[in-house]
N, C-alpha and C. Protein backbone atom coordinates (compact mmCIF):
# COMPACT_ATOMS: atom_id res chain seq x y z
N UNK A 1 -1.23 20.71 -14.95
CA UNK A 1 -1.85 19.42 -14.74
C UNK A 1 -3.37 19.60 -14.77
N UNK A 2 -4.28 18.65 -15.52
CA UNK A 2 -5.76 18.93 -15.36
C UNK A 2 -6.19 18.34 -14.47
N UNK A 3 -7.69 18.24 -14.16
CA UNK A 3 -8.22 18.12 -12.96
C UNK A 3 -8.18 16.58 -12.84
N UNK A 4 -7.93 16.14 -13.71
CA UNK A 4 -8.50 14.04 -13.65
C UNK A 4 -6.41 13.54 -13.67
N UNK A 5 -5.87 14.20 -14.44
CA UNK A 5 -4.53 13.75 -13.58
C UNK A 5 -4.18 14.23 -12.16
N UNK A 6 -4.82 14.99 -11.89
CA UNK A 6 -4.22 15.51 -10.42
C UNK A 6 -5.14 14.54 -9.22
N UNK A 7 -6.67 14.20 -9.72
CA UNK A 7 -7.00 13.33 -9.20
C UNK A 7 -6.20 12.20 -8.96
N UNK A 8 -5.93 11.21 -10.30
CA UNK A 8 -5.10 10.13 -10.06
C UNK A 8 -4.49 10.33 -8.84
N UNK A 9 -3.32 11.41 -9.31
CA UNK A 9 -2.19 11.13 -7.89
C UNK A 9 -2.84 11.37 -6.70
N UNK A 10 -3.41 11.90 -6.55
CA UNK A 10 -3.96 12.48 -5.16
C UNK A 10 -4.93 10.95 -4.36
N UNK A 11 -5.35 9.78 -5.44
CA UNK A 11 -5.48 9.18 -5.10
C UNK A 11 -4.84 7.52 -4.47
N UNK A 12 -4.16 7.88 -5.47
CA UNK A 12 -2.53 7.13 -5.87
C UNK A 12 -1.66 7.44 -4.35
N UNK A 13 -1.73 8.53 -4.17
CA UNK A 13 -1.13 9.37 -2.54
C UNK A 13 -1.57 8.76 -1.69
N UNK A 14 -3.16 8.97 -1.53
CA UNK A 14 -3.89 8.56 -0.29
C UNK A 14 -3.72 7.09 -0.24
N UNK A 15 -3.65 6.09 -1.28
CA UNK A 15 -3.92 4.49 -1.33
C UNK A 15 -2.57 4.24 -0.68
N UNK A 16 -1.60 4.92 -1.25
CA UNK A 16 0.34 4.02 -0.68
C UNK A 16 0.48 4.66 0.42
N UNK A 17 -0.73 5.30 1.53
CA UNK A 17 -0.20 5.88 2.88
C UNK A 17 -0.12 7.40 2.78
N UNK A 18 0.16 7.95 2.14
CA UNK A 18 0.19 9.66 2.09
C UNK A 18 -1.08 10.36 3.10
N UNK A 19 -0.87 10.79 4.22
CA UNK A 19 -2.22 11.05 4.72
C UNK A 19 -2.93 12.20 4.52
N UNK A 20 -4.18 12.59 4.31
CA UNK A 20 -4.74 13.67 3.52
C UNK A 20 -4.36 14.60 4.43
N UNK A 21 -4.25 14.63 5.58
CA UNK A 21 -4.03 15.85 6.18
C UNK A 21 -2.46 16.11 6.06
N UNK A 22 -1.47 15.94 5.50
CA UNK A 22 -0.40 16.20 4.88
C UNK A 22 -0.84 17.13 3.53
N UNK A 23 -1.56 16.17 2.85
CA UNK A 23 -1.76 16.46 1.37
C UNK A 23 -2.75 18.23 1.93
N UNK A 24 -3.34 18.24 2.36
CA UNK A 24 -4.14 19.59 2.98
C UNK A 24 -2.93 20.54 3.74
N UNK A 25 -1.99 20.26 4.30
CA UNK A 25 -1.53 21.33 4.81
C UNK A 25 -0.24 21.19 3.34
N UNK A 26 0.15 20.42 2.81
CA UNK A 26 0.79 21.01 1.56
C UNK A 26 -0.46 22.44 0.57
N UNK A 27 -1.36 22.28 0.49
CA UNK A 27 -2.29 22.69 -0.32
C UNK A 27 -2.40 24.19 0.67
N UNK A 28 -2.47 24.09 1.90
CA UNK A 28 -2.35 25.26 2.39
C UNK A 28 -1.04 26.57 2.42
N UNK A 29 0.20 25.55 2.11
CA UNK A 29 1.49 26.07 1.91
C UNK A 29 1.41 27.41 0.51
N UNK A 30 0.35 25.82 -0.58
CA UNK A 30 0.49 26.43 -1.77
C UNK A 30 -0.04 27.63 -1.97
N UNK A 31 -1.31 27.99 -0.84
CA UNK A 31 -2.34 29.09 -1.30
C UNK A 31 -1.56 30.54 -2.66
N UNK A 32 -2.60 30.60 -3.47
CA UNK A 32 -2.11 31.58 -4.01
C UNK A 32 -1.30 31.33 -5.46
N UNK A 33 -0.60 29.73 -5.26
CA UNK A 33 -0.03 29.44 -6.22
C UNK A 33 -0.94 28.67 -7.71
N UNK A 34 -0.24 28.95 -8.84
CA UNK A 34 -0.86 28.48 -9.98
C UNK A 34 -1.00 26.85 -9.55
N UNK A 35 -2.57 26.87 -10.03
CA UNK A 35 -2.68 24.84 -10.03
C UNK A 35 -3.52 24.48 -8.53
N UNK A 36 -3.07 25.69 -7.66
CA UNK A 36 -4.02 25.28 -6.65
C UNK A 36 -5.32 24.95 -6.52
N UNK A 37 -6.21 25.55 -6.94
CA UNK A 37 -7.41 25.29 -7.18
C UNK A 37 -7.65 23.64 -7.91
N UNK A 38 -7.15 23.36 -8.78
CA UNK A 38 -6.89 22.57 -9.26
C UNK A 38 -6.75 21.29 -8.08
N UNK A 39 -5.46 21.33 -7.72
CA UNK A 39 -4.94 20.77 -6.34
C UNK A 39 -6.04 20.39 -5.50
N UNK A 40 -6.75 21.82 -4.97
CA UNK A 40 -7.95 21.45 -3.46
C UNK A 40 -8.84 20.40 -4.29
N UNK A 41 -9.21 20.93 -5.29
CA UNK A 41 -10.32 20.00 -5.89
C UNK A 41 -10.26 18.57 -5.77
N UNK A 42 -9.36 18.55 -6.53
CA UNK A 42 -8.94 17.08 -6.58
C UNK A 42 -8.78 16.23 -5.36
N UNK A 43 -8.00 17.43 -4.31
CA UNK A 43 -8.26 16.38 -3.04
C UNK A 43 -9.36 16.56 -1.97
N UNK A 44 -10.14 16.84 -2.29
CA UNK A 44 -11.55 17.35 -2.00
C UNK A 44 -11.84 15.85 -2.23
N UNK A 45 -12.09 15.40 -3.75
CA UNK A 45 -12.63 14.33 -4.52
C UNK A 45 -11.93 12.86 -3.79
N UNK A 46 -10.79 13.03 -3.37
CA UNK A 46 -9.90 11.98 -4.05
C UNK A 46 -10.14 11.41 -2.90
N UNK A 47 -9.60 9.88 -3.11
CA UNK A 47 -9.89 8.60 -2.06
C UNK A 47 -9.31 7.82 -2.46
N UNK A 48 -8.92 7.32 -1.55
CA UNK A 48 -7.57 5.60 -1.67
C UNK A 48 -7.90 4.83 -2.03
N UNK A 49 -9.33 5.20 -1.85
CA UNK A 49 -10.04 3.11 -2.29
C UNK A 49 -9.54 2.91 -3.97
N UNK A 50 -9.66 3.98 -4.82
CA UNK A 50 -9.50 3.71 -5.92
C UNK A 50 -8.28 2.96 -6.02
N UNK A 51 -8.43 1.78 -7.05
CA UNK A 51 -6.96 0.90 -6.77
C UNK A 51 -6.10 1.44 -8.24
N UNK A 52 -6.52 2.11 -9.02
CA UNK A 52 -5.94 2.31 -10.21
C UNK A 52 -6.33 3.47 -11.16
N UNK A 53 -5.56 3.72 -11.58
CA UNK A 53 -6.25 5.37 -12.79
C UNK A 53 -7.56 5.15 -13.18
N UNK A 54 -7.58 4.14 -13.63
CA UNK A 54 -8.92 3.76 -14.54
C UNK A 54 -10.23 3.85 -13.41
N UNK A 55 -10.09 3.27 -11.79
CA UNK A 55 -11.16 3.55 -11.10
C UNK A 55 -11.23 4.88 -10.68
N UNK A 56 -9.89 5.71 -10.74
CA UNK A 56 -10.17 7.35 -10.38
C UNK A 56 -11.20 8.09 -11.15
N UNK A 57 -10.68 7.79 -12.60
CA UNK A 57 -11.67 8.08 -13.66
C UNK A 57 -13.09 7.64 -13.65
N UNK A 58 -13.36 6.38 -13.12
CA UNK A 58 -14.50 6.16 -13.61
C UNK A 58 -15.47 6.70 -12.34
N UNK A 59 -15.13 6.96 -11.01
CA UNK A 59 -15.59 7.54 -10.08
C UNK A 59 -15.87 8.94 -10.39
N UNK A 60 -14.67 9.66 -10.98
CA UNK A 60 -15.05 11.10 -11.76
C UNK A 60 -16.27 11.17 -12.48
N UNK A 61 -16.32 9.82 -13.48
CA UNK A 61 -17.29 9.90 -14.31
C UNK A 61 -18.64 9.55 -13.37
N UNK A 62 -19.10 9.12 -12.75
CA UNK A 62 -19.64 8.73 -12.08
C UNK A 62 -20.65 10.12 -11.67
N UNK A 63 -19.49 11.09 -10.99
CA UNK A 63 -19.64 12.00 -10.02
C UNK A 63 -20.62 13.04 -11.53
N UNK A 64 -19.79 13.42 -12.64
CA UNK A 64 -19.69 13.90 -13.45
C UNK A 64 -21.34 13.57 -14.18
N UNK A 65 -21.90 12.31 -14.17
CA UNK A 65 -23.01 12.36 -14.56
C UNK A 65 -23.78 12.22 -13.53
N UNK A 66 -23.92 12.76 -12.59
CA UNK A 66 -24.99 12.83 -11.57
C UNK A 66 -25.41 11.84 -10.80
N UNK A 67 -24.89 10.35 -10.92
CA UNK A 67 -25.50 9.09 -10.55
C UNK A 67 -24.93 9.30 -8.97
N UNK A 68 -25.79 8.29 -8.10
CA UNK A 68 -25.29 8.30 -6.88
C UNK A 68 -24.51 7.42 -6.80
N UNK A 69 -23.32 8.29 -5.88
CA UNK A 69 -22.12 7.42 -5.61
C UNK A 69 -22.17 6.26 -5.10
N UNK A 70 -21.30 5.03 -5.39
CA UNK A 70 -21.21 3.76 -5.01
C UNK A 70 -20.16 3.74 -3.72
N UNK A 71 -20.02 2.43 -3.39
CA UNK A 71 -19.56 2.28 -2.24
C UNK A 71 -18.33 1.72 -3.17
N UNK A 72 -16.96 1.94 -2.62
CA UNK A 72 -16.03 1.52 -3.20
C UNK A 72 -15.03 0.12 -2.58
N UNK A 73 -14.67 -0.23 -3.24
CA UNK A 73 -13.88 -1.87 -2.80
C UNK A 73 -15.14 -2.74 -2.02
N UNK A 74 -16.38 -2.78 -2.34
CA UNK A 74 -17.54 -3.66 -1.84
C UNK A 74 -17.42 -4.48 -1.34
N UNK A 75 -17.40 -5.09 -0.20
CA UNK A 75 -17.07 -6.35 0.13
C UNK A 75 -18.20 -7.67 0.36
N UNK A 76 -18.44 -8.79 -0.46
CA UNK A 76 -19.03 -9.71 -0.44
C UNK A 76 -19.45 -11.27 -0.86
N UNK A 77 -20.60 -11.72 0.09
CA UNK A 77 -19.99 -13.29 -0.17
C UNK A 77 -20.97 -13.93 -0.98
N UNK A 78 -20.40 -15.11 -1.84
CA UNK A 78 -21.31 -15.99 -2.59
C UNK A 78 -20.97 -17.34 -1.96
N UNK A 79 -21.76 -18.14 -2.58
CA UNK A 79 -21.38 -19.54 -1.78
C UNK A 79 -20.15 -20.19 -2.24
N UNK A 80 -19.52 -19.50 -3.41
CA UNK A 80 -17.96 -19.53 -3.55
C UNK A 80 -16.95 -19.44 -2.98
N UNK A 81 -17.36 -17.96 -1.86
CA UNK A 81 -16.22 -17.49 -1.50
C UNK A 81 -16.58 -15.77 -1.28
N UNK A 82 -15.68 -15.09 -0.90
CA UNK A 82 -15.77 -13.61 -0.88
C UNK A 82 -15.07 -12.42 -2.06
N UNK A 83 -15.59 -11.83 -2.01
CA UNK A 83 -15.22 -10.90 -3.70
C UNK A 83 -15.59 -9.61 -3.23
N UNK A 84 -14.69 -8.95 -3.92
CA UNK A 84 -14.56 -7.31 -3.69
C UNK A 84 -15.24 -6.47 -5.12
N UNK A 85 -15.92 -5.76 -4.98
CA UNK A 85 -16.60 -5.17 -6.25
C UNK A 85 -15.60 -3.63 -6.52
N UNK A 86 -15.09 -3.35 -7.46
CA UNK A 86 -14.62 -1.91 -7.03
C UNK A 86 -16.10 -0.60 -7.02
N UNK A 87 -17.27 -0.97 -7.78
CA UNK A 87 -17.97 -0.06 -7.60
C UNK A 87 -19.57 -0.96 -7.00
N UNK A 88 -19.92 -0.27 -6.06
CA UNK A 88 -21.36 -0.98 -5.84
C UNK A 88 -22.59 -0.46 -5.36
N UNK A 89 -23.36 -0.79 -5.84
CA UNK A 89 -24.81 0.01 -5.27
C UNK A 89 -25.80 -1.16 -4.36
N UNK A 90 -25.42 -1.54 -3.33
CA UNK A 90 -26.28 -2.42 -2.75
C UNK A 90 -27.31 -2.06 -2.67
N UNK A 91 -28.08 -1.32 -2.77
CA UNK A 91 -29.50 -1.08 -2.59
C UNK A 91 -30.25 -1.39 -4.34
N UNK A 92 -29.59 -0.94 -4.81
CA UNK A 92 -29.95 -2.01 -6.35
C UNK A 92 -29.19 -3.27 -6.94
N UNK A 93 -28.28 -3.71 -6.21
CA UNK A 93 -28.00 -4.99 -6.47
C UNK A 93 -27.21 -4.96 -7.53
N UNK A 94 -26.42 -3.63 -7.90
CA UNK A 94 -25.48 -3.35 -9.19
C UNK A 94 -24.51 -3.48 -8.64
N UNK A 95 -22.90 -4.04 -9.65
CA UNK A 95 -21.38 -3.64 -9.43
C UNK A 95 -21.29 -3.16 -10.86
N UNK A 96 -20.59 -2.39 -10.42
CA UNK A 96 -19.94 -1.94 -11.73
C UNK A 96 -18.14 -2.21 -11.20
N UNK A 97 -17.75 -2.63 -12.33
CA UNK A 97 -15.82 -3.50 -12.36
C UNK A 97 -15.03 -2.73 -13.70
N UNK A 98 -14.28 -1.56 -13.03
CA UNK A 98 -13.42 -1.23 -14.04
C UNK A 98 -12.55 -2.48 -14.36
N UNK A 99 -12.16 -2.89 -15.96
CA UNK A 99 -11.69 -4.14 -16.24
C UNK A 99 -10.45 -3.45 -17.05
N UNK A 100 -8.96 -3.65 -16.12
CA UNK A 100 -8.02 -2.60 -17.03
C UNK A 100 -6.87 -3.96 -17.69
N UNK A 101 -6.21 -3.69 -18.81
CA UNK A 101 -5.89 -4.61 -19.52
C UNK A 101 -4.61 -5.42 -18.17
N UNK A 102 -3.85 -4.42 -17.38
CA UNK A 102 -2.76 -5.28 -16.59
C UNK A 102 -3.51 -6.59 -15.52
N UNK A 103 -4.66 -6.29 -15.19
CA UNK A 103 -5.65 -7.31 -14.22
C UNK A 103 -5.43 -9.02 -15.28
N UNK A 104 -5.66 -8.65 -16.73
CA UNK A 104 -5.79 -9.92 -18.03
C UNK A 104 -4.38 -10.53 -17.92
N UNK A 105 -3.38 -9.54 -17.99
CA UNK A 105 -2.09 -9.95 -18.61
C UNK A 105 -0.82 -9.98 -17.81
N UNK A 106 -0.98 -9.34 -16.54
CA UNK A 106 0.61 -8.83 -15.68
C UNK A 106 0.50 -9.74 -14.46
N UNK A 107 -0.32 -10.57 -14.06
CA UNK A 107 -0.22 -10.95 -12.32
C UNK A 107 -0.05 -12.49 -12.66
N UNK A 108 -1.30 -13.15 -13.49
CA UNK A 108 -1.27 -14.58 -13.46
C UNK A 108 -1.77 -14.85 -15.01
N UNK A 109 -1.90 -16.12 -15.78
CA UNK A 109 -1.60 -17.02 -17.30
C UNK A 109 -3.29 -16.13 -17.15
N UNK A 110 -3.30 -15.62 -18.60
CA UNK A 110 -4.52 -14.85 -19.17
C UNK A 110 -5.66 -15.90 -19.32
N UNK A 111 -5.24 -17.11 -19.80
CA UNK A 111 -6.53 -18.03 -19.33
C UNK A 111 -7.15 -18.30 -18.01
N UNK A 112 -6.06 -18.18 -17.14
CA UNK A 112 -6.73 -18.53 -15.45
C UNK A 112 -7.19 -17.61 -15.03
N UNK A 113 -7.01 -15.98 -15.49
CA UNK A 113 -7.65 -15.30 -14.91
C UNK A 113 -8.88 -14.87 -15.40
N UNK A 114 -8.81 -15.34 -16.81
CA UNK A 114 -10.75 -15.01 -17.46
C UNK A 114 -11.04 -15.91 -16.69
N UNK A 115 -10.99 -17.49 -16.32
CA UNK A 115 -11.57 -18.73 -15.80
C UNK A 115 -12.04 -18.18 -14.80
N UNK A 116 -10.81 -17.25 -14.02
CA UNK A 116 -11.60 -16.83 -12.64
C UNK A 116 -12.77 -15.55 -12.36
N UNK A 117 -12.18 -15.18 -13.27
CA UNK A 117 -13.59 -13.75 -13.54
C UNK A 117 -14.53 -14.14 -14.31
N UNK A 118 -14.97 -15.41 -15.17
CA UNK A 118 -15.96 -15.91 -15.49
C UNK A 118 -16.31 -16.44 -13.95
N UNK A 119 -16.10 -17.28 -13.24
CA UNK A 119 -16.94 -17.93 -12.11
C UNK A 119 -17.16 -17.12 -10.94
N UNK A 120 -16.47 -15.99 -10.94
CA UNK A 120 -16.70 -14.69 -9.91
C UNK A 120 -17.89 -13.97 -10.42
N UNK A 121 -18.27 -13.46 -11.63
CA UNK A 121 -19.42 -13.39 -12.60
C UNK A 121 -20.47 -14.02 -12.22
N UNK A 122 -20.31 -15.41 -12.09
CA UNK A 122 -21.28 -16.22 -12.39
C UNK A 122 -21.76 -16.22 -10.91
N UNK A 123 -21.11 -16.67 -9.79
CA UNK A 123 -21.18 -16.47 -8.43
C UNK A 123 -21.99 -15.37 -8.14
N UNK A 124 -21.90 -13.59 -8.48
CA UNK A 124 -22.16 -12.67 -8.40
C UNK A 124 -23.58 -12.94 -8.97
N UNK A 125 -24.11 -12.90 -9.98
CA UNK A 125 -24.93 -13.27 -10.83
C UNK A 125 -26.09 -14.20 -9.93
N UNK A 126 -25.57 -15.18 -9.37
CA UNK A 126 -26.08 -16.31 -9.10
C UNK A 126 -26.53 -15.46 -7.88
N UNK A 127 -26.17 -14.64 -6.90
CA UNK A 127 -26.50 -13.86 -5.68
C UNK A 127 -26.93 -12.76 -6.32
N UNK A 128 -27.72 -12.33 -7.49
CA UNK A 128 -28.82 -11.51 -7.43
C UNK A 128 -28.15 -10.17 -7.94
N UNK A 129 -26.97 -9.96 -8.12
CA UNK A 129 -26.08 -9.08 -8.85
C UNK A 129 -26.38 -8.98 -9.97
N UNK A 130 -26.44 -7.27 -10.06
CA UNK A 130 -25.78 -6.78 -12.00
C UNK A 130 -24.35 -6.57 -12.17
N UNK A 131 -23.76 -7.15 -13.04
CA UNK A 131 -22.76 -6.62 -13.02
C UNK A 131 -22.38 -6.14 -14.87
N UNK A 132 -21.98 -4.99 -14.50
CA UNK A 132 -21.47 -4.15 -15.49
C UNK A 132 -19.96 -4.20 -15.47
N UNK A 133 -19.14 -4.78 -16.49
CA UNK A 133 -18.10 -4.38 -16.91
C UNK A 133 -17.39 -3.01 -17.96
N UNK A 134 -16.46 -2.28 -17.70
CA UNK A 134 -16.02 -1.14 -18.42
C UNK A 134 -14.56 -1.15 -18.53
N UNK A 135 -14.61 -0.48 -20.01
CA UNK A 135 -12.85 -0.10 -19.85
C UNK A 135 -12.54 1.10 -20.23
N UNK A 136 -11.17 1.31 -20.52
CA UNK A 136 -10.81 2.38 -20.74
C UNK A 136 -12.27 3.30 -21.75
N UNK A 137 -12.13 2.25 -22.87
CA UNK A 137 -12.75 3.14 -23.90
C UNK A 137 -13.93 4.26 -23.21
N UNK A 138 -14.52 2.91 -22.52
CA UNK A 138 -16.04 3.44 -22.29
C UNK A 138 -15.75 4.79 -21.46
N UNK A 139 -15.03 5.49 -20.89
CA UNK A 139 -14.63 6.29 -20.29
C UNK A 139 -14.64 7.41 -21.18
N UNK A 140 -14.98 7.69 -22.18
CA UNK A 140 -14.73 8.79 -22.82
C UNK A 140 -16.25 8.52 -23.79
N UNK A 141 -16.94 7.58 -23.46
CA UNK A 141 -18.56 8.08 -23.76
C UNK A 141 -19.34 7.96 -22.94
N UNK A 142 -19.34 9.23 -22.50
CA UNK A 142 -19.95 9.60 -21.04
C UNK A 142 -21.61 9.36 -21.22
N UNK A 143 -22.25 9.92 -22.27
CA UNK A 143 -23.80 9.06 -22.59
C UNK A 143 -23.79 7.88 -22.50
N UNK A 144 -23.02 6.93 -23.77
CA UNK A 144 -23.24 5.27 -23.52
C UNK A 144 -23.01 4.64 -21.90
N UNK A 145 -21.72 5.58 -21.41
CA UNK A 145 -21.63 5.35 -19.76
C UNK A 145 -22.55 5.40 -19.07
N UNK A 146 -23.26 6.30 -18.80
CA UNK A 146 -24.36 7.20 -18.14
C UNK A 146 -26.01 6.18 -18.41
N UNK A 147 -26.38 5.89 -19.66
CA UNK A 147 -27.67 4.99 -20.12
C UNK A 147 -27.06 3.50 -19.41
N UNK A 148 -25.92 2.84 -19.49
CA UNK A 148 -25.25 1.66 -19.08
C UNK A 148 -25.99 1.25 -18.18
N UNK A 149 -25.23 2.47 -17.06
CA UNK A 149 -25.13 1.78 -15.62
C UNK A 149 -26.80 2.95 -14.85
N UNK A 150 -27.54 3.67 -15.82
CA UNK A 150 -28.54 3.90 -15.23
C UNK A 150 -29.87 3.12 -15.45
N UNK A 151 -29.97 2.52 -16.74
CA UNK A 151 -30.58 1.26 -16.72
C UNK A 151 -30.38 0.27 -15.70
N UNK A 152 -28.93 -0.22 -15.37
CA UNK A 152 -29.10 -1.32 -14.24
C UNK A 152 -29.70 -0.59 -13.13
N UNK A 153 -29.10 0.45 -12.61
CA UNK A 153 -29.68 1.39 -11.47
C UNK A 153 -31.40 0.97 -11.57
N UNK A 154 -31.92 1.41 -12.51
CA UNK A 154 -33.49 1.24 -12.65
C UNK A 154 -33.81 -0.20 -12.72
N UNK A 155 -33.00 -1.12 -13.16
CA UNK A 155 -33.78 -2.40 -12.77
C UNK A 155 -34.22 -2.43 -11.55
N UNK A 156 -32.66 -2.72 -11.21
CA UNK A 156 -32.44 -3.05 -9.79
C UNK A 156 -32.89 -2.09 -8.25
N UNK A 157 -33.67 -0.80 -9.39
CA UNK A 157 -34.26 -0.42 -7.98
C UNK A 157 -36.00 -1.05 -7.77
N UNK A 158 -36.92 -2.20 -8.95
CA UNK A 158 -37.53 -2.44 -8.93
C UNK A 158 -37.52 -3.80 -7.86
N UNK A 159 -36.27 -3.96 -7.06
CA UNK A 159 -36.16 -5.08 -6.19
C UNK A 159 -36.90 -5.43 -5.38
C-alpha cells in the first residue's frame, strides 16, 4: 500500500470512530513488520476531519508543497446562514473546497445543488472570502496547485 492510500484509510478510520490510540497500539503490535513505516506515517498525518479521499489528498498536497496548514471543516456565518469550508485560512480570508463529482450527483437533483453552491459562493464572497475550488484533476498538478492557492494566500495576506 503507498503512503496516500494508507492515508485515506487511516483517515476514513479516525472519521467513522476508530480511535487513534487503537490505530497506535495496532502499529505498535506491527513493529518490525513490512508497511509499517508506511502505517506510522500515515497515522502520524491522518485526521478525521477529512470527509473524503479527495480531502485526504488534497491536505497531503497541501503538506507536500510547504503551504501552511488550514483549519479543517471551518465553521462560518454569512447573513445567509452558516457554512462549513473543508479547507481555510482565516487569517487570509481563503477557503479552499475540494469539489468531488458524488457532492453534484449522489445526495440531491444536480440543478439544486449547483443553485446551492452558487449562493453559498456568493454569500462567502460577499463576507470577504477567496474561494478556490479543486478537483480530482488538479491533484496531480502540484505547481498549478501550489501558484493557485499561493496567490490567494498573498492577496489575502495584504488584508
Amino acid at each position: 500500500m503507498t503512503y496516500k492510500q494508507a492515508l485515506i484509510l487511516m483517515d476514513h478510520a479516525l472519521r467513522t470512530g476508530v480511535a487513534r490510540a487503537a490505530l497506535e497500539h495496532e502499529a505498535a503490535a506491527l513493529d518490525g513488520h513490512r508497511g509499517i513505516r508506511i502505517f506510522r506515517a500515515a497515522l502520524d498525518f491522518a485526521s478525521g476531519s477529512s470527509e473524503s479521499a479527495g480531502e485526504s489528498l488534497t491536505r497531503d498536497l497541501i503538506c507536500i508543497c510547504r503551504i501552511e496548514p488550514p483549519e479543517l471543516q471551518f465553521k462560518l456565518s454569512t447573513r445567509h446562514g452558516n457554512y462549513r469550508a473543508d479547507f481555510a485560512w482565516p487569517r487570509y480570508k481563503v477557503i479552499l473546497e475540494f469539489d468531488g463529482e458524488g457532492k453534484y450527483f449522489d445526495y440531491r437533483p444536480t440543478e439544486q445543488v449547483v443553485r446551492d453552491e452558487r449562493r453559498r459562493e456568493n454569500d462567502l464572497v460577499e463576507a470577504g472570502w477567496t474561494v478556490i475550488r479543486i478537483g480530482w484533476s488538479d491533484l496531480f498538478n502540484e505547481h498549478l496547485f501550489k501558484t493557485r492557492l499561493m496567490a490567494a494566500l498573498r492577496k489575502g495576506g495584504g488584508r
